[in-house]
Protein backbone atom coordinates (compact mmCIF):
# COMPACT_ATOMS: atom_id res chain seq x y z
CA UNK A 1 0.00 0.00 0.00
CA UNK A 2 1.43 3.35 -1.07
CA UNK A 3 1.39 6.53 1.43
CA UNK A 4 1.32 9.68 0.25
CA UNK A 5 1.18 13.39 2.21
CA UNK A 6 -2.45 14.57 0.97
CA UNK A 7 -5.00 14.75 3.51
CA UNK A 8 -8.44 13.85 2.09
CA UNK A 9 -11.93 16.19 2.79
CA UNK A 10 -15.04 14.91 3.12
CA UNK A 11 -18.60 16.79 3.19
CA UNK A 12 -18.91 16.03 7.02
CA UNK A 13 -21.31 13.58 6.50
CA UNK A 14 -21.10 9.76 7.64
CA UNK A 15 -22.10 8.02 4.49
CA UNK A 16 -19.18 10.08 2.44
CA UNK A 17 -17.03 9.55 5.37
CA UNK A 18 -17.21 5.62 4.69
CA UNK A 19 -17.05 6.18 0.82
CA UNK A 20 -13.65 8.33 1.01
CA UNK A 21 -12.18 5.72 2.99
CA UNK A 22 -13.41 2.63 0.33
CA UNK A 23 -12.07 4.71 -2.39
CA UNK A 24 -8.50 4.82 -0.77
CA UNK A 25 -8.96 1.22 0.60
CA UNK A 26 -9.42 0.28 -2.90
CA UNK A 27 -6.84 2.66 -4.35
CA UNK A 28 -4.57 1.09 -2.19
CA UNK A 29 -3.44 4.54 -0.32
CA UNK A 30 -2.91 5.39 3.53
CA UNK A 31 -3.72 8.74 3.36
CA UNK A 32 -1.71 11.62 5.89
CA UNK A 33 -5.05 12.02 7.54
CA UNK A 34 -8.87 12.27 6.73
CA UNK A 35 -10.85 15.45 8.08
CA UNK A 36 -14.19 17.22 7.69
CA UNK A 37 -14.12 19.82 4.87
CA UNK A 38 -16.41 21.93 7.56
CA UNK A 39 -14.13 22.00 9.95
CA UNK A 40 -10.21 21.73 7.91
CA UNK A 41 -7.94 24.45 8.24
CA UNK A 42 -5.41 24.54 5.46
CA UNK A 43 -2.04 25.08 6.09
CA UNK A 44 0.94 25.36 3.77
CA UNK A 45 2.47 22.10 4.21
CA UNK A 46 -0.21 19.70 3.27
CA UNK A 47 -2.31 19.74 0.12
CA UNK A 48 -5.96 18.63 0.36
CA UNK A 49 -7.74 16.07 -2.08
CA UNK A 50 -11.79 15.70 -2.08
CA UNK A 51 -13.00 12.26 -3.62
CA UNK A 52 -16.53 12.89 -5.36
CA UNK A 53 -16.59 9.34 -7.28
CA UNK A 54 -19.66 8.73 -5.21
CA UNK A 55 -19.68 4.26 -5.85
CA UNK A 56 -20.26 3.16 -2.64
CA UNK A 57 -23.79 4.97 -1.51
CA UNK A 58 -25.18 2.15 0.08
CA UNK A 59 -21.75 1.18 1.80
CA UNK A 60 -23.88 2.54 5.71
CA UNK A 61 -26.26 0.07 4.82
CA UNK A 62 -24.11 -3.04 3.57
CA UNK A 63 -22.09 -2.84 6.86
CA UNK A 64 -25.47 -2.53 9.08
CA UNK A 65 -26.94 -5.20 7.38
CA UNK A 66 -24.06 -7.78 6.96
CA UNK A 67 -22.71 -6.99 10.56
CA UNK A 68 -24.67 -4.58 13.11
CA UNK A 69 -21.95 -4.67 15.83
CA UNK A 70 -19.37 -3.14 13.57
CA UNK A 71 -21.43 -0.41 11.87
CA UNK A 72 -22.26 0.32 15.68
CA UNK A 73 -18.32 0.48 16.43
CA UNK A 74 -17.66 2.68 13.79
CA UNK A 75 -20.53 4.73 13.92
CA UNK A 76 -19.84 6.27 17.50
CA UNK A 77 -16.42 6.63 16.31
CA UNK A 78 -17.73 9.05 13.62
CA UNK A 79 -20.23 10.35 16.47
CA UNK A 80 -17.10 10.89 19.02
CA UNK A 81 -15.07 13.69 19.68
CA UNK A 82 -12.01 11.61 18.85
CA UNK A 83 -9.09 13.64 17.52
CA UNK A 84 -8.07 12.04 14.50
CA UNK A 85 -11.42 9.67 14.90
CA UNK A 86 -11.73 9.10 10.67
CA UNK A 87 -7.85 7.73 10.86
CA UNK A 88 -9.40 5.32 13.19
CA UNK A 89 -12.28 4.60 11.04
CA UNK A 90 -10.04 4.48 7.98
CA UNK A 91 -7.41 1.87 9.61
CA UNK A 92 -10.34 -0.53 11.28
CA UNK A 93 -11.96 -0.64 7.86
CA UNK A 94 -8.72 -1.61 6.15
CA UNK A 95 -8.29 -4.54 9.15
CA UNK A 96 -12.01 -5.72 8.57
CA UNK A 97 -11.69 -5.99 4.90
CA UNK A 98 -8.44 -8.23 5.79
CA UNK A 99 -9.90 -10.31 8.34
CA UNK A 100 -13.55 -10.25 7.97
CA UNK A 101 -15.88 -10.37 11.24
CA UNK A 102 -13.68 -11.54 12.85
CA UNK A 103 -11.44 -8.27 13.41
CA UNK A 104 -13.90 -7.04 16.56
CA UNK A 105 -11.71 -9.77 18.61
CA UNK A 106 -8.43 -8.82 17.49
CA UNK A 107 -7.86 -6.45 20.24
CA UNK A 108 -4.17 -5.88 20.31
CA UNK A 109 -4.47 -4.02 16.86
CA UNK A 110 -3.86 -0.32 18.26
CA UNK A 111 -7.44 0.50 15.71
CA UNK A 112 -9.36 -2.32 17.19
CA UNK A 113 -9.07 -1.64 20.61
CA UNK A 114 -9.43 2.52 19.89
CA UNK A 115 -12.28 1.86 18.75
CA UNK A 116 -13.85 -0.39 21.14
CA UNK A 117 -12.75 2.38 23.84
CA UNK A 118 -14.53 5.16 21.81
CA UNK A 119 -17.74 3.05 21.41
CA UNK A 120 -18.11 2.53 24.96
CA UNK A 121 -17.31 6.36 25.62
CA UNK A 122 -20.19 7.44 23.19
CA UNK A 123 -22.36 5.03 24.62
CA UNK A 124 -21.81 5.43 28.18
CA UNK A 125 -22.37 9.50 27.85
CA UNK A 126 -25.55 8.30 25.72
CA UNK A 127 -26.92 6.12 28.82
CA UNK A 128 -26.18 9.02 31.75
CA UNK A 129 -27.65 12.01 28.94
CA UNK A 130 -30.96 10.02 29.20
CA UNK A 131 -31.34 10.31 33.02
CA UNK A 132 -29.96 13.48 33.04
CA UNK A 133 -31.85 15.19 30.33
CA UNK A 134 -34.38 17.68 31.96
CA UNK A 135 -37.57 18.86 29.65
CA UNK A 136 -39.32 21.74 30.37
CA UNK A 137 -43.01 22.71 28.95
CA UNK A 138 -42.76 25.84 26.81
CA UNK A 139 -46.32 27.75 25.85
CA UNK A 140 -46.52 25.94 23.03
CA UNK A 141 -47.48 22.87 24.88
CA UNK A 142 -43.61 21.20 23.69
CA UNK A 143 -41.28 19.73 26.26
CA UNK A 144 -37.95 21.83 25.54
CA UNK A 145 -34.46 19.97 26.81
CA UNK A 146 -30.76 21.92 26.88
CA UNK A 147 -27.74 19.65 26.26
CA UNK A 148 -24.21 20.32 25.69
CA UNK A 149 -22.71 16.45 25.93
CA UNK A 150 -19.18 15.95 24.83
CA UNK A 151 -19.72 12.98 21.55
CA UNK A 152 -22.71 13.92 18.80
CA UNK A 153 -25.24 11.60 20.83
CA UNK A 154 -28.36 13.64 19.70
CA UNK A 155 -29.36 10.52 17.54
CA UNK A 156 -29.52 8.34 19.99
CA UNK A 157 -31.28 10.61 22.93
CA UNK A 158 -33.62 11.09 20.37
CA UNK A 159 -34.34 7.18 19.42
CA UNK A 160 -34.72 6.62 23.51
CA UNK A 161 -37.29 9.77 24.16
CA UNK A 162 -39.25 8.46 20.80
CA UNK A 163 -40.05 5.48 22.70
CA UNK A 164 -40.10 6.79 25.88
CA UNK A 165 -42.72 9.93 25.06
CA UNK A 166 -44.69 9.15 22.35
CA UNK A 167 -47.30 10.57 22.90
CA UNK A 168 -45.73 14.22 23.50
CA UNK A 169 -44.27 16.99 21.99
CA UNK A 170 -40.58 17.54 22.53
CA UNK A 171 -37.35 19.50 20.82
CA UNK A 172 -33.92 18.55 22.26
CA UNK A 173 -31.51 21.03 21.66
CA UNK A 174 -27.76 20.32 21.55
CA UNK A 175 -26.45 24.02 22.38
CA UNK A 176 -22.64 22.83 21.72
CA UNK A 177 -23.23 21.85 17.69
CA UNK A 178 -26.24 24.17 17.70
CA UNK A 179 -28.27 21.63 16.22
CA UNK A 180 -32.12 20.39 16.92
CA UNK A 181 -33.98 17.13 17.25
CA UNK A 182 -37.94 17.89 17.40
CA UNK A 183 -40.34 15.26 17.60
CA UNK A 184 -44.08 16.07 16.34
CA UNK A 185 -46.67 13.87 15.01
CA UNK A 186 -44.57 10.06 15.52
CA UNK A 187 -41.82 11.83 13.73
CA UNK A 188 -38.23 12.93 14.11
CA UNK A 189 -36.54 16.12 12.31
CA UNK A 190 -33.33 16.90 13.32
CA UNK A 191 -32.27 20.71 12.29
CA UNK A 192 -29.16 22.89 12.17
CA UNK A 193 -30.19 26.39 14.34
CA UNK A 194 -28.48 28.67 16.61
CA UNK A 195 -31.65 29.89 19.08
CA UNK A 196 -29.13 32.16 20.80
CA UNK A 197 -31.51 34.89 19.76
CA UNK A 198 -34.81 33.35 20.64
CA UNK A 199 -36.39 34.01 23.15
CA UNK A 200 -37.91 30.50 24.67
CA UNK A 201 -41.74 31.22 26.26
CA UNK A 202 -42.07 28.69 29.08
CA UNK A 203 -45.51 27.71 30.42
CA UNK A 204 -47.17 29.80 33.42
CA UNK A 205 -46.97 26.19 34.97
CA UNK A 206 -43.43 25.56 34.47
CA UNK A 207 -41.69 27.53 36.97
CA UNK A 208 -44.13 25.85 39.69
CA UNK A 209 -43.44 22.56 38.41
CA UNK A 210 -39.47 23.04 38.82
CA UNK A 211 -39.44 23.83 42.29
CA UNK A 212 -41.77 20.99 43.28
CA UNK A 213 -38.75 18.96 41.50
CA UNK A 214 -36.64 20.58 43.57
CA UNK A 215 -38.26 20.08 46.68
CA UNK A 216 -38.49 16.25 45.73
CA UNK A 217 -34.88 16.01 45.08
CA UNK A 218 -34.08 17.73 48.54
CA UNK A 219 -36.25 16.04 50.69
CA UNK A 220 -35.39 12.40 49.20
CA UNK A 221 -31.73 12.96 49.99
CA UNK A 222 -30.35 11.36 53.42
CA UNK A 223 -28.50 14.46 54.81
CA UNK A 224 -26.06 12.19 56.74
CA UNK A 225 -25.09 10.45 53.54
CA UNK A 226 -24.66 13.06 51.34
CA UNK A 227 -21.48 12.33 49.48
CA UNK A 228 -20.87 15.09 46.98
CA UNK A 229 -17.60 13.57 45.82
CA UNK A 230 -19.36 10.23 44.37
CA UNK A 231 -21.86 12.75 43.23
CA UNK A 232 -20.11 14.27 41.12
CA UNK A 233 -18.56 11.15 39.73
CA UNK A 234 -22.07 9.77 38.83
CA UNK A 235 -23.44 12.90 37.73
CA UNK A 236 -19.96 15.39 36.02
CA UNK A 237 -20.12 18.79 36.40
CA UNK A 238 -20.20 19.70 33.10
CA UNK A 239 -23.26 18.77 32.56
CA UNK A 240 -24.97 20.28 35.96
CA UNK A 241 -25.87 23.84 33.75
CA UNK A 242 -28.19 21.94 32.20
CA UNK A 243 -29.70 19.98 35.17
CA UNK A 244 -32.22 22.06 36.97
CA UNK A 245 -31.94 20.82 39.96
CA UNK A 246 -27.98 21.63 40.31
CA UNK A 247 -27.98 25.33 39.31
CA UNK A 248 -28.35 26.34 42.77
CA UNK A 249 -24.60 24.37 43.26
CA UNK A 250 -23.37 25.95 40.09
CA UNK A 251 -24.26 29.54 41.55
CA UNK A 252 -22.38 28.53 44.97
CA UNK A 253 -19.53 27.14 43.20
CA UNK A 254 -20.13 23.81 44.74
């Protein structure tokens, strides 16, 4: 396989993601790197290459179908916040193509075992954003929710509240990639949109309805057990801004 010192763009998207990296798999190239045309920064000591032979549309698919566990593996990778996370991609592709299903148990390849590590990084902030998700009625009768997690995890927040409200209205809002999942009608659209500038119109009931929460969560809590330290490891502080029931701590620098 031939390397060469161009750094290949793709539209940000994961299905040209996985069609870059089959072009150079089949061109036989290991590319310098592989970034998101969105987000690249040129420089003056790399030259950057965009593949648009678009052959392998249905590549997502084909993966999902033959073998769900991988797609999964390399589809949080792509969701992650993994520096260098399409290298990954690119190198645990080139392994599976060489040794078939079979590559998911071949752990002491450095790809292999990155990307089982991302996986169950995406999926573990995943699991703890769906308990610690807080909706909040606007006038409009939706359920609004703030998040700011660390991986792109909107898709799957928005699979588990599908399921778990369907019967409501709701609109997750990702404020870090200013982006938008709204549910309406036993349907999902997901949105690019900054709302810095909107101004959100909560329900007369809302305000009432938070500090009964708040009362809850005080009351239930054991003051001689409070352990804020394995609080804080269950429940980060990064995400507290967004949990209404741990502003109050935010404000006291707790």
């Amino acid at each position: 396989m031939k390397t060469n010192n161009y750094i290949y763009l793709y539209d940000g998207s994961f299905s040209h993601l996985l069609n870059t990296i089959a072009n150079l798999i089949k061109e036989q190239i290991k590319p310098l790197n592989i970034q998101n045309e969105i987000t690249y920064q040129n420089d003056l000591f790399s030259t950057a290459l965009k593949i648009t032979n678009d052959t392998t549309d249905k590549l997502s698919y084909k993966i999902k179908k033959t073998n769900p566990y991988i797609y999964d593996l390399i589809l949080c990778s792509y969701l992650s916040a993994e520096e260098n996370k399409e290298l990954i991609i690119y190198y645990f592709l080139l392994n599976a193509y060489k040794y078939g299903a079979k590559i998911i148990y071949m752990r002491k390849l450095k790809c292999v075992s990155k990307i089982l590590e991302i996986a169950k990084y995406v999926h573990n902030e995943a699991h703890k954003m769906k308990g610690f998700l807080r909706f909040q009625e606007l006038k409009s009768h939706f359920l609004f929710a703030l998040v700011a997690p660390t991986n792109d995890i909107l898709g799957f927040l928005s699979n588990h509240f599908q399921k778990r409200l369907p019967k409501e209205k709701w609109i997750i809002y990702d404020e870090k990639r200013k982006k938008m999942a709204i549910y309406y009608q036993n349907k999902i659209y997901i949105t690019n949109i900054d709302i810095k500038n909107i101004k959100l119109l909560f329900s007369k009931d809302e305000k009432e309805m938070e500090q009964l929460w708040i009362t809850f969560f005080e009351t239930v809590a054991i003051k001689e057990r409070k352990n804020y330290r394995c609080q804080r490891n269950f429940m980060p502080k990064k995400y507290w801004h967004n949990i209404i029931e741990m502003r109050d701590k935010i404000e006291n620098n707790n």
